[in-house]
PDB file of N, CA and C in Angstrom:
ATOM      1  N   UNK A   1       2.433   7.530  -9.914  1.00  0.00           N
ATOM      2  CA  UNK A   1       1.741   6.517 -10.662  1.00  0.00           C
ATOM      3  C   UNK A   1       1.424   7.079 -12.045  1.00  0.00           C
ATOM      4  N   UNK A   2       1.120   6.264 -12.766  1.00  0.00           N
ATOM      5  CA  UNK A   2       0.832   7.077 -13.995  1.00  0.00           C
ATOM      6  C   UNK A   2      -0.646   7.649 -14.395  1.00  0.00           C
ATOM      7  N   UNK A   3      -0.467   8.368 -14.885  1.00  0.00           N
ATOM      8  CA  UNK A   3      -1.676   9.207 -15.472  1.00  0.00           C
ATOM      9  C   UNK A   3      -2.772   8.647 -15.512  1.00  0.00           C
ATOM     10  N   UNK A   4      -3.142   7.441 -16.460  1.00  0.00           N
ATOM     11  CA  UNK A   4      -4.312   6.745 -16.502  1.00  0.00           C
ATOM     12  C   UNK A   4      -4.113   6.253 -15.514  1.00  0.00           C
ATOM     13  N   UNK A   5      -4.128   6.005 -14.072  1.00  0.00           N
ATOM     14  CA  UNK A   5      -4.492   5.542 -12.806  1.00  0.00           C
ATOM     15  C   UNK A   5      -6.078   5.913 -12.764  1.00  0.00           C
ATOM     16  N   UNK A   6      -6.137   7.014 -13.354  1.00  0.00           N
ATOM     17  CA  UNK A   6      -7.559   7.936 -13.146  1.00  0.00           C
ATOM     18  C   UNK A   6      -8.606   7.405 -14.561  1.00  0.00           C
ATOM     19  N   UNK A   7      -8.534   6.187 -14.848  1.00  0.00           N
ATOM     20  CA  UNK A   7      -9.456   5.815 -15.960  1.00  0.00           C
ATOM     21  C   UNK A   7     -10.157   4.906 -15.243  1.00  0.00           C
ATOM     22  N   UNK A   8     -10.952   4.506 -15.770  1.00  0.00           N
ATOM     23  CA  UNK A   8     -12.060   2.817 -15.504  1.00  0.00           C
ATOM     24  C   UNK A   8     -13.305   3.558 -14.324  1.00  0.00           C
ATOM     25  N   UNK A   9     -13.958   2.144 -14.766  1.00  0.00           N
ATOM     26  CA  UNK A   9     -15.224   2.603 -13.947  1.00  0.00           C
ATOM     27  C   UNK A   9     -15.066   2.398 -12.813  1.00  0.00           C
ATOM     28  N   UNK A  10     -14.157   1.330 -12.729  1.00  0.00           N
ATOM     29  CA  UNK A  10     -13.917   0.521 -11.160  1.00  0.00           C
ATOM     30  C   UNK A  10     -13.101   1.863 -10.559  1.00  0.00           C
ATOM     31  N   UNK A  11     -12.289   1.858 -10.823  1.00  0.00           N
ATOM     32  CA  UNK A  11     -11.417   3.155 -10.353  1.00  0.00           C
ATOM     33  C   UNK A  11     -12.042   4.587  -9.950  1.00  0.00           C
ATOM     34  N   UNK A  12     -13.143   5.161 -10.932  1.00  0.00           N
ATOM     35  CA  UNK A  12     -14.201   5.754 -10.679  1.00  0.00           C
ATOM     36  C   UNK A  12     -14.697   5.828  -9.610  1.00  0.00           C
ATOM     37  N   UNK A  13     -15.273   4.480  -8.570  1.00  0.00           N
ATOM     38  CA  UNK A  13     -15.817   4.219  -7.639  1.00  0.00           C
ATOM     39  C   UNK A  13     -14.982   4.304  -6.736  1.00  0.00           C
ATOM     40  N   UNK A  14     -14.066   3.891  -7.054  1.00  0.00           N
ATOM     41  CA  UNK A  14     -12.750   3.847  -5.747  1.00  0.00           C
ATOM     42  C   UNK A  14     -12.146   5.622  -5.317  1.00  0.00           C
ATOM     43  N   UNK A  15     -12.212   6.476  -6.559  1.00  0.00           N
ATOM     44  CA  UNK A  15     -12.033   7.426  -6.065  1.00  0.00           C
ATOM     45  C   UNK A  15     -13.577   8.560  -5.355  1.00  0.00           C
ATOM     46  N   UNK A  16     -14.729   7.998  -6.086  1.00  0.00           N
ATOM     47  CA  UNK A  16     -15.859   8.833  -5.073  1.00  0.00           C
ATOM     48  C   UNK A  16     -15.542   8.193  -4.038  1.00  0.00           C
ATOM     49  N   UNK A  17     -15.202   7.082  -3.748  1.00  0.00           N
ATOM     50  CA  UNK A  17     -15.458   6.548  -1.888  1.00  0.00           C
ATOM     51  C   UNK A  17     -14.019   7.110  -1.076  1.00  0.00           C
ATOM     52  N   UNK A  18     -12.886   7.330  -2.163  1.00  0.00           N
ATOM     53  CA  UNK A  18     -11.670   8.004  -1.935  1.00  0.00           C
ATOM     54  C   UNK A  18     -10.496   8.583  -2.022  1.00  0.00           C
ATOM     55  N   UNK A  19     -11.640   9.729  -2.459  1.00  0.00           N
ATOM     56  CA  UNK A  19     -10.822  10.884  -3.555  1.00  0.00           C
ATOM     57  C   UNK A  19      -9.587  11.604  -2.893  1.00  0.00           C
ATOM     58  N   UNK A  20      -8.551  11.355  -3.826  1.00  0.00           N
ATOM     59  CA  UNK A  20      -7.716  12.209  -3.343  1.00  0.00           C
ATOM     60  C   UNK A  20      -7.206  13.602  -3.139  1.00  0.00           C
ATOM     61  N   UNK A  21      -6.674  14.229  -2.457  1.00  0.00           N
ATOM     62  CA  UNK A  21      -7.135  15.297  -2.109  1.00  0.00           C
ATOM     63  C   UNK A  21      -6.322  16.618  -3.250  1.00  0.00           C
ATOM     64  N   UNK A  22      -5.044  15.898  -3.960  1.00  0.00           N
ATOM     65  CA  UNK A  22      -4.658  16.887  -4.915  1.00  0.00           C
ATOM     66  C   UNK A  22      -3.588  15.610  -6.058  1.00  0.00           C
ATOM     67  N   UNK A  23      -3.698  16.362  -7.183  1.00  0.00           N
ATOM     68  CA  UNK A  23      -3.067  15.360  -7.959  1.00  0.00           C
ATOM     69  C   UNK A  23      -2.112  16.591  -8.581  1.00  0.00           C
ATOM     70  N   UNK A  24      -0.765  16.189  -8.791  1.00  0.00           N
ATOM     71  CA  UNK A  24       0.298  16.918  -9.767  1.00  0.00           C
ATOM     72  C   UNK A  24       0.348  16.307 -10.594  1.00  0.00           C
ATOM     73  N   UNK A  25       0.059  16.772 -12.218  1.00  0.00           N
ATOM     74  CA  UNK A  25       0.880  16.122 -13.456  1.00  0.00           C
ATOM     75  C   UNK A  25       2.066  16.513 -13.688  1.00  0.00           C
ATOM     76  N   UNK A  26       2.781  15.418 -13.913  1.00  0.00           N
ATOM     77  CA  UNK A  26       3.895  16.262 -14.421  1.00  0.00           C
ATOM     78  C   UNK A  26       4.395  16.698 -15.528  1.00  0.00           C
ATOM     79  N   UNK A  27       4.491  17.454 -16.023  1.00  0.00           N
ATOM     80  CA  UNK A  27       4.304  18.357 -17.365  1.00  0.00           C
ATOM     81  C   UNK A  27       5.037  17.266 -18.537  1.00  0.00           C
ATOM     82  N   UNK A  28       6.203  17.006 -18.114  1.00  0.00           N
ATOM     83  CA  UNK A  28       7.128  16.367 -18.882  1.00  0.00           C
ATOM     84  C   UNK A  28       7.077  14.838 -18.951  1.00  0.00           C
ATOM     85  N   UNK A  29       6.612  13.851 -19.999  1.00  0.00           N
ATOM     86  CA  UNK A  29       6.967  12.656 -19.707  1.00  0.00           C
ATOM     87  C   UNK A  29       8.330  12.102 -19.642  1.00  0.00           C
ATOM     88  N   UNK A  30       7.892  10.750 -19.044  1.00  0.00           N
ATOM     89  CA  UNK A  30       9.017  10.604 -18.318  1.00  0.00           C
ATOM     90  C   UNK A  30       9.529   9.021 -19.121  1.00  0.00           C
ATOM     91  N   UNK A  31      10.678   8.914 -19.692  1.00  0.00           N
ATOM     92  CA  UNK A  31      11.519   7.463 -20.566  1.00  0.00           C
ATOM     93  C   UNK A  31      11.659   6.564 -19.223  1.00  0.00           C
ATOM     94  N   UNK A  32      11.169   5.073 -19.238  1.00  0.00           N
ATOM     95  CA  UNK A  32      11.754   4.450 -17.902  1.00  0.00           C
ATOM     96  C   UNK A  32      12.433   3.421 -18.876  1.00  0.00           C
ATOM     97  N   UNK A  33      13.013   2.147 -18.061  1.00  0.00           N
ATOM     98  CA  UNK A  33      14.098   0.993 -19.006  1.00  0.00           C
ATOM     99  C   UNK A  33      14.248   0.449 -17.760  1.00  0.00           C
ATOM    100  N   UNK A  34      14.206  -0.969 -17.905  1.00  0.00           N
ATOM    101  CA  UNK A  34      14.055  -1.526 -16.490  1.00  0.00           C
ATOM    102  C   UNK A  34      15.995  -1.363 -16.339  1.00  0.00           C
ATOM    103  N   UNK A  35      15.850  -1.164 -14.798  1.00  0.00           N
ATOM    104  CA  UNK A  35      17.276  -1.441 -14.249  1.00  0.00           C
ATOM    105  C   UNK A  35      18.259   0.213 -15.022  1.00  0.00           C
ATOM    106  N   UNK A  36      17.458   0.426 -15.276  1.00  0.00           N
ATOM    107  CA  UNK A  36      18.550   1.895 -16.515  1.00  0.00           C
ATOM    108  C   UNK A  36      19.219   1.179 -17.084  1.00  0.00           C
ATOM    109  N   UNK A  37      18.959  -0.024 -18.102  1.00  0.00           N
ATOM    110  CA  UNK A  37      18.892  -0.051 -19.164  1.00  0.00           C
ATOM    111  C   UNK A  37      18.608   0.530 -20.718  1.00  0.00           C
ATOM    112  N   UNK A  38      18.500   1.633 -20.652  1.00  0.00           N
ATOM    113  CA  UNK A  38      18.268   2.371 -22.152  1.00  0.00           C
ATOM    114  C   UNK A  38      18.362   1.712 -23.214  1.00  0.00           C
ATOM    115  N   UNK A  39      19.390   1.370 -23.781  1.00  0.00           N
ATOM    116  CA  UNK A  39      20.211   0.930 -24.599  1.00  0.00           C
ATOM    117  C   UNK A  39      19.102  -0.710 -24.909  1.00  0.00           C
ATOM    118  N   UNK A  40      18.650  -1.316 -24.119  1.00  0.00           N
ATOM    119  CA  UNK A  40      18.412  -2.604 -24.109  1.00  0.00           C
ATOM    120  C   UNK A  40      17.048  -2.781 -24.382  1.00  0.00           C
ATOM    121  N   UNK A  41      16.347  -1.673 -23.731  1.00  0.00           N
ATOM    122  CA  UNK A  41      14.818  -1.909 -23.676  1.00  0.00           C
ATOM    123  C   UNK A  41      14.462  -0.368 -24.305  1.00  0.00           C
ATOM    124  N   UNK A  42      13.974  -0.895 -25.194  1.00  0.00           N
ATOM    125  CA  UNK A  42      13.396   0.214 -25.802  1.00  0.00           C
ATOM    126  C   UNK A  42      11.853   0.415 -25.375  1.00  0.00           C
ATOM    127  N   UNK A  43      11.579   2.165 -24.994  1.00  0.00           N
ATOM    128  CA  UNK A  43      10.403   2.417 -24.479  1.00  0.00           C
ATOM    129  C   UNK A  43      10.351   3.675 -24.274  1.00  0.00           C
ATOM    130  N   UNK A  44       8.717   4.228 -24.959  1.00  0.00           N
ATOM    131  CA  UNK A  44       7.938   5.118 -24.987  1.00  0.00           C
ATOM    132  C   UNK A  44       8.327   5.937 -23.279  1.00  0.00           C
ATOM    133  N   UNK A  45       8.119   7.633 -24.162  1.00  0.00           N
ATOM    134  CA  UNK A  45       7.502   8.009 -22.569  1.00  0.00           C
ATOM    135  C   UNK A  45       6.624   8.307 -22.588  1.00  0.00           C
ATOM    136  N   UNK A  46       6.219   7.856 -20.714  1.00  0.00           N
ATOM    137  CA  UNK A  46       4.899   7.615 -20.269  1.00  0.00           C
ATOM    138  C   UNK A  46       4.438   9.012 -19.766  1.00  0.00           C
ATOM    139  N   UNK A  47       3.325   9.289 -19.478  1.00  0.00           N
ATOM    140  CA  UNK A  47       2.852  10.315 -18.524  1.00  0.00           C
ATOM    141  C   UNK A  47       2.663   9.498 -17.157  1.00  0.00           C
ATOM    142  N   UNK A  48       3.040  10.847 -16.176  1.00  0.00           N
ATOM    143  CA  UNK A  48       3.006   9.978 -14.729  1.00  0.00           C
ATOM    144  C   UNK A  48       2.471  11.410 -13.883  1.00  0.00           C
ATOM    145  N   UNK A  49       1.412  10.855 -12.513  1.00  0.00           N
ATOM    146  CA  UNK A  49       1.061  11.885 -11.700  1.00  0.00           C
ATOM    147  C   UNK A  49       1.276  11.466 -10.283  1.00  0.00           C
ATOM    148  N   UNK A  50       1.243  12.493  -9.359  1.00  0.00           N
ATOM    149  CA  UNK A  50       1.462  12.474  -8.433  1.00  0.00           C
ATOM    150  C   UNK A  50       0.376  12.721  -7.483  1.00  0.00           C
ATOM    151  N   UNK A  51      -0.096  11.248  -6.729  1.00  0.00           N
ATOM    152  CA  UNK A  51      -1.260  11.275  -6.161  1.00  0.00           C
ATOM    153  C   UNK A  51      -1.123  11.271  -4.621  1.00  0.00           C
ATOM    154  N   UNK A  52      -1.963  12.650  -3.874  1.00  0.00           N
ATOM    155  CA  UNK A  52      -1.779  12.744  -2.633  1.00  0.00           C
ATOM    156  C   UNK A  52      -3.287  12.708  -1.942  1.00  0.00           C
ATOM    157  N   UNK A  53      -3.203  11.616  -1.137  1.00  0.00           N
ATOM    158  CA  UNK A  53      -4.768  11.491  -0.281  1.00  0.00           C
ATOM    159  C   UNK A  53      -4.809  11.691   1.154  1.00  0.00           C
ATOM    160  N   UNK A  54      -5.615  12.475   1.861  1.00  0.00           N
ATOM    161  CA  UNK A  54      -5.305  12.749   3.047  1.00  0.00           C
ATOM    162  C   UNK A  54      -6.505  12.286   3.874  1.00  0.00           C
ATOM    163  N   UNK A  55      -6.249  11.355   4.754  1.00  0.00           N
ATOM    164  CA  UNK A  55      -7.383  10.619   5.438  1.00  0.00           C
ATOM    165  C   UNK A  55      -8.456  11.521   5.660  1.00  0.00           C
ATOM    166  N   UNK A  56      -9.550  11.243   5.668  1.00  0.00           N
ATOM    167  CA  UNK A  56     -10.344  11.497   5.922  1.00  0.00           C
ATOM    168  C   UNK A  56     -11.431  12.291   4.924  1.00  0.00           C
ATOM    169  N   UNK A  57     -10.093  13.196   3.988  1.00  0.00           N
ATOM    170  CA  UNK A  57     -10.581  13.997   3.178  1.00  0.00           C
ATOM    171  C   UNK A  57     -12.024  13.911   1.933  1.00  0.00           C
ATOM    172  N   UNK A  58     -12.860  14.835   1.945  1.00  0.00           N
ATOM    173  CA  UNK A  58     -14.436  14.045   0.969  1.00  0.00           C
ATOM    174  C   UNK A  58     -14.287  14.965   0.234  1.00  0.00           C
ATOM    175  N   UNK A  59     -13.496  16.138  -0.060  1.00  0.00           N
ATOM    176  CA  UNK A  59     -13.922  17.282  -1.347  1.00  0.00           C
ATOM    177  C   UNK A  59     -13.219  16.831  -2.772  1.00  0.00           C
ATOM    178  N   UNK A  60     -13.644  17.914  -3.401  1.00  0.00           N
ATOM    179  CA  UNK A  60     -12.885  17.308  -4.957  1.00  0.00           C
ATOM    180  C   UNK A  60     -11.269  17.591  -4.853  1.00  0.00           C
ATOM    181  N   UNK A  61     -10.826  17.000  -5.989  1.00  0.00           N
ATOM    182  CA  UNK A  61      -9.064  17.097  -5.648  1.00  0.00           C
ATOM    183  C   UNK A  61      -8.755  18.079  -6.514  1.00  0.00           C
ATOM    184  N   UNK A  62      -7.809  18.646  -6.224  1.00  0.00           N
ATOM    185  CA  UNK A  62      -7.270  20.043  -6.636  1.00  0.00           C
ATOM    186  C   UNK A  62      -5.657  19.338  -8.109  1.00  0.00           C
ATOM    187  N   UNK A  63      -5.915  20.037  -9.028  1.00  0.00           N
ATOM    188  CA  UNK A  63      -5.081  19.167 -10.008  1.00  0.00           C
ATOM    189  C   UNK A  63      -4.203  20.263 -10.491  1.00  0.00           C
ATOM    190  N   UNK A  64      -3.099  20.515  -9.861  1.00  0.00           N
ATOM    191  CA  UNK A  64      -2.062  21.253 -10.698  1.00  0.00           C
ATOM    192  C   UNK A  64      -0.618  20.243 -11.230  1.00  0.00           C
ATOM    193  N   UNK A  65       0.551  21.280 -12.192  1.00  0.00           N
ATOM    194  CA  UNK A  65       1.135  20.770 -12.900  1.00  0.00           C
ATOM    195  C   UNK A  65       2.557  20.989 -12.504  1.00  0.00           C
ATOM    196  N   UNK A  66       3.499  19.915 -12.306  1.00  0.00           N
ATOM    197  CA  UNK A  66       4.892  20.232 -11.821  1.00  0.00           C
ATOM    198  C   UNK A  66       5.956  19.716 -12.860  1.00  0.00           C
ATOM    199  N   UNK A  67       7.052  20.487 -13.027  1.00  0.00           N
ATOM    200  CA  UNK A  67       7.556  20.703 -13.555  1.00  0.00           C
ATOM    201  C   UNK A  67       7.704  21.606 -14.681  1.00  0.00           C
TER     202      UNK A  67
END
């Protein structure tokens, strides 16, 4: 998902009631184009992370970087 997943207040709340348990950024942004289109749709790259929640889990989430 992307990076700002982790903004807003609402979102805020959603992660104290269910925080996930580790997040990867990934170092490198990433160009998308619907369909791999390039050529057609022109567009920014985004930052995107990788969010892992493990039932039950209540501690803080551990945030390292891949790639």
């Amino acid at each position: 998902m992307k990076l700002t997943f982790l903004e807003g207040q609402k979102r805020k709340q959603f992660f104290l009631k269910y925080p996930p348990k580790r997040i990867y950024v990934f170092s490198k942004r990433i160009t998308c184009a619907m369909n791999g289109e390039f050529e057609e749709y022109s567009s920014s790259a985004i930052a995107y992370a990788w969010y892992i929640w493990e039932k039950g889990y209540k501690g803080k989430p551990t945030i390292d970087w891949i790639n």
